[in-house]
Protein backbone atom coordinates (compact mmCIF):
# COMPACT_ATOMS: atom_id res chain seq x y z
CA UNK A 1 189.48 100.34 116.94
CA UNK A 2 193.40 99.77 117.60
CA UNK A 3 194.96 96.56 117.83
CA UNK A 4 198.06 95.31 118.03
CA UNK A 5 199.90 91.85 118.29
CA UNK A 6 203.42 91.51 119.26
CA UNK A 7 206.40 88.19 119.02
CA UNK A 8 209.41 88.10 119.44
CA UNK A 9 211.08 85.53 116.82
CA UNK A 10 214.62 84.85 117.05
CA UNK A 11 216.03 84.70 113.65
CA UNK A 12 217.53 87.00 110.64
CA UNK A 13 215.62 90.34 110.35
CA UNK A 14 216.05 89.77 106.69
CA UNK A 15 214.24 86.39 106.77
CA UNK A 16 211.52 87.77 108.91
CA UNK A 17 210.69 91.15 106.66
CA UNK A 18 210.85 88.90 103.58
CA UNK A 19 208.04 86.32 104.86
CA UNK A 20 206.50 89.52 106.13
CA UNK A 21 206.44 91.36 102.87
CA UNK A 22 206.16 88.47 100.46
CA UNK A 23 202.39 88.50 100.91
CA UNK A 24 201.64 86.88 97.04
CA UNK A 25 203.32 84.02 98.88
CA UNK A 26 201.28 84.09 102.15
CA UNK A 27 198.20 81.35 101.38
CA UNK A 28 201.38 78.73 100.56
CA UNK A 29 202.99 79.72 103.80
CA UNK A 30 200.05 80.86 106.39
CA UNK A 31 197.38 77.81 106.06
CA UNK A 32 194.53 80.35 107.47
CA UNK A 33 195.19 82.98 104.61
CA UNK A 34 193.26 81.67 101.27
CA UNK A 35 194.45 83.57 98.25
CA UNK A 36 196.09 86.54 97.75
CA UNK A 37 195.95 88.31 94.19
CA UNK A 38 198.14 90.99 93.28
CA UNK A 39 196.10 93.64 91.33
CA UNK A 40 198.55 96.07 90.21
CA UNK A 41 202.09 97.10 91.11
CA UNK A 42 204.93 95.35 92.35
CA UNK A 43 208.18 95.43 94.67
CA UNK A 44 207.98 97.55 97.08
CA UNK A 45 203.98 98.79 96.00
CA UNK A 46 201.07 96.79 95.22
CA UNK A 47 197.52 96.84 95.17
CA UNK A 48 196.16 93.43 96.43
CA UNK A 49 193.04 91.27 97.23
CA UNK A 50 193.00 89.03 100.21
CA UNK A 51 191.57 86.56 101.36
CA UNK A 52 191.37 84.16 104.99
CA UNK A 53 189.22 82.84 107.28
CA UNK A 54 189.14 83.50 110.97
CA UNK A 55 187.30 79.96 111.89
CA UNK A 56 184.58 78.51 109.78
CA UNK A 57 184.37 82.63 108.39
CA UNK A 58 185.36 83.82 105.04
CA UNK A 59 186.54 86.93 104.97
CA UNK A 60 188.28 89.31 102.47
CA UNK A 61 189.58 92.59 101.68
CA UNK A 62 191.86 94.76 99.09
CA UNK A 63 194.75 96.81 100.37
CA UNK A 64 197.59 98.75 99.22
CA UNK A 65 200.70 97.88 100.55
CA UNK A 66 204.16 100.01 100.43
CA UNK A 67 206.98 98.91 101.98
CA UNK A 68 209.09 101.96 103.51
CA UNK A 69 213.03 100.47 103.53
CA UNK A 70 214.20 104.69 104.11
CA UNK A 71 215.14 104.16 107.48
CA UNK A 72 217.59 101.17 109.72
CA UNK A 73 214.67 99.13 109.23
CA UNK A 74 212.08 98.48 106.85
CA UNK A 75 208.82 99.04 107.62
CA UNK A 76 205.16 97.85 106.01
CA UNK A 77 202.00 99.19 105.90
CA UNK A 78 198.65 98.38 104.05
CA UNK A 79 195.92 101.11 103.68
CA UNK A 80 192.52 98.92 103.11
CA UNK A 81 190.41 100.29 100.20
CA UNK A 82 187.68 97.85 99.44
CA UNK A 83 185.55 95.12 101.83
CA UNK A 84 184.66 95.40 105.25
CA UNK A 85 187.72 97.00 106.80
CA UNK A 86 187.81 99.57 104.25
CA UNK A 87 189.45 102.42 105.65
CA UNK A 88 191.49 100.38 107.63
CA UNK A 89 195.32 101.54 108.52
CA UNK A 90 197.88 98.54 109.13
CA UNK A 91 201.74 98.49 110.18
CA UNK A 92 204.37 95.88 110.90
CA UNK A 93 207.21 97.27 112.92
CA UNK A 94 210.33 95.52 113.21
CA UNK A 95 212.57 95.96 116.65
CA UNK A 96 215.96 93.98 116.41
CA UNK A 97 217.15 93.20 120.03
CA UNK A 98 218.68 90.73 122.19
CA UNK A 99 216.84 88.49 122.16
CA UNK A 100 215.09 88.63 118.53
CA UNK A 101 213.22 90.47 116.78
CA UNK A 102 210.31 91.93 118.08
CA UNK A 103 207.24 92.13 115.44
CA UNK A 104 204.23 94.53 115.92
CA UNK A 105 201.57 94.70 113.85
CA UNK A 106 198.89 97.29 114.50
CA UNK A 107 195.71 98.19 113.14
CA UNK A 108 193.66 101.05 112.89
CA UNK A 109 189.91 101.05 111.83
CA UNK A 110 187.63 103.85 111.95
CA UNK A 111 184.44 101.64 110.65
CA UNK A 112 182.91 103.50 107.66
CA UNK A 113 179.59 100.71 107.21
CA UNK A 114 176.07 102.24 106.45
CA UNK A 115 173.95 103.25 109.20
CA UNK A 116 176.63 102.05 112.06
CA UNK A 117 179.31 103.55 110.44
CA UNK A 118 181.63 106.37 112.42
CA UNK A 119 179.14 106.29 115.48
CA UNK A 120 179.22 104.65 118.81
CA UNK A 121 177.43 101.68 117.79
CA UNK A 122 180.00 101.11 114.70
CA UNK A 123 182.90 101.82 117.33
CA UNK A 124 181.64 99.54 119.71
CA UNK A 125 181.21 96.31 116.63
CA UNK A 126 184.97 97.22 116.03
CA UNK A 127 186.29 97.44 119.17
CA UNK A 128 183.99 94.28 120.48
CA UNK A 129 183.88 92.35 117.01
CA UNK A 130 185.93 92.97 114.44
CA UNK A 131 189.22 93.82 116.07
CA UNK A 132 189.19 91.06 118.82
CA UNK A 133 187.35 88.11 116.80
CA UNK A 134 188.54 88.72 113.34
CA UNK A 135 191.56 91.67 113.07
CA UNK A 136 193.56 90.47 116.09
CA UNK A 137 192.96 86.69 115.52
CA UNK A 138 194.20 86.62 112.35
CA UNK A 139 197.38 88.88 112.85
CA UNK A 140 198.25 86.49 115.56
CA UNK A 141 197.82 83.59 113.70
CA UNK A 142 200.22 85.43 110.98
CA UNK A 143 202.91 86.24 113.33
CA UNK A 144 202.50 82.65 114.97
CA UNK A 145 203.07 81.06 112.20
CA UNK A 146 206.57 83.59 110.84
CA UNK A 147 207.51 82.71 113.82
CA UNK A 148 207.52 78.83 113.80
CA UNK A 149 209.17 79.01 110.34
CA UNK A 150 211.83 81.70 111.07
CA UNK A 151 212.46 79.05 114.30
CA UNK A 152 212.43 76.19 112.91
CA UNK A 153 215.13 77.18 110.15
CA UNK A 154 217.47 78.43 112.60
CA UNK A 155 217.22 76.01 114.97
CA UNK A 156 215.49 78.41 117.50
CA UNK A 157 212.28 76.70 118.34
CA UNK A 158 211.85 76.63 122.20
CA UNK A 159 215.43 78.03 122.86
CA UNK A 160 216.07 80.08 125.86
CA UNK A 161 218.05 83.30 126.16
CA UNK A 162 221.35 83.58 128.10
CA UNK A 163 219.15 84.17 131.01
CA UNK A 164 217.25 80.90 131.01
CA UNK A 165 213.87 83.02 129.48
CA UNK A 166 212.08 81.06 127.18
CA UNK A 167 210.26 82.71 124.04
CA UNK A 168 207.68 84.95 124.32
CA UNK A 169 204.04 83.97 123.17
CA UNK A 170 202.15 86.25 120.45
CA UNK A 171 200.68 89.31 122.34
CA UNK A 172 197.97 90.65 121.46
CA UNK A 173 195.59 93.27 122.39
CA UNK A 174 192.59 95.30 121.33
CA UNK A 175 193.61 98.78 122.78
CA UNK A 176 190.40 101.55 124.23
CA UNK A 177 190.28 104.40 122.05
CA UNK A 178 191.14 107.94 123.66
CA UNK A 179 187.63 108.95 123.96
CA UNK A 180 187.11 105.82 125.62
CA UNK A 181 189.97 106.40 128.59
């Protein structure tokens, strides 16, 4: 399964990699996230357990996240090591433009569940399921909401470029793997 959900939010790249990254402060922030506990770690490393709910669903997870800040801009990325996405490969990427910043988040999940696991029946629950319904839901949600706070500080909400464009809505998409092409 690959997904990915895109925005572009007009505000300080620093503001937006800061809500991004400052997941302990997520469930106060992003009303569909429930907890988040940091395990072990800190800064730019931690070992976390979280927690949100897509709907009426529960769901949660642990992941490792490190946050690269090497190159022009930072990048984040969680590797999930416990719960049902375990396995599961996750990055934000940050693209300062014209017109804002534009925020991807993509996600890579190779299922690894008993007797569905790396097959075509476990590719098709994560392609079908669990990267449309749950994965991509929730990122958008995540990136919806950054967005409306980033905005609404600066005074950006609804704004139009120089060219009369408003904002662009969260993207999102659940993209076919190679095999299936």
């Amino acid at each position: 399964m690959h997904t990915e959900n895109t925005v572009v939010i007009r505000g300080p790249l620093d503001r937006i990699v800061g809500l991004a990254a400052d997941i302990e402060d997520w469930p106060r922030v992003l009303p569909h996230y429930r907890w988040v506990t940091l395990l072990s770690g800190g800064g730019d490393r931690k070992v976390v357990e979280m927690a949100a709910r897509r709907g009426a669903w529960p769901v949660k997870w642990r992941a490792v996240q490190t946050i690269d800040r090497s190159g022009p801009v930072p990048e984040i990325r969680y590797h999930h090591i416990w719960g049902p996405t375990r396995g599961m490969e996750v990055g934000w990427v940050f693209e300062p433009s014209q017109e804002g910043v534009r925020v991807r988040i993509w996600h890579e999940l190779d299922l690894q569940w008993p007797l569905v696991g790396p097959t075509p029946a476990g590719a098709l629950i994560a392609d079908k399921v669990i990267g449309p319904q749950f994965v991509g839901h929730i990122a958008g949600l995540t990136l919806r909401t950054i967005k409306e706070i980033v905005e609404r500080e600066t005074g950006t909400t609804g704004a139009t470029d120089a060219a009369g464009t408003a904002p662009a809505p969260v993207e999102a998409a659940v993209v076919p793997r190679e095999t299936d092409r």
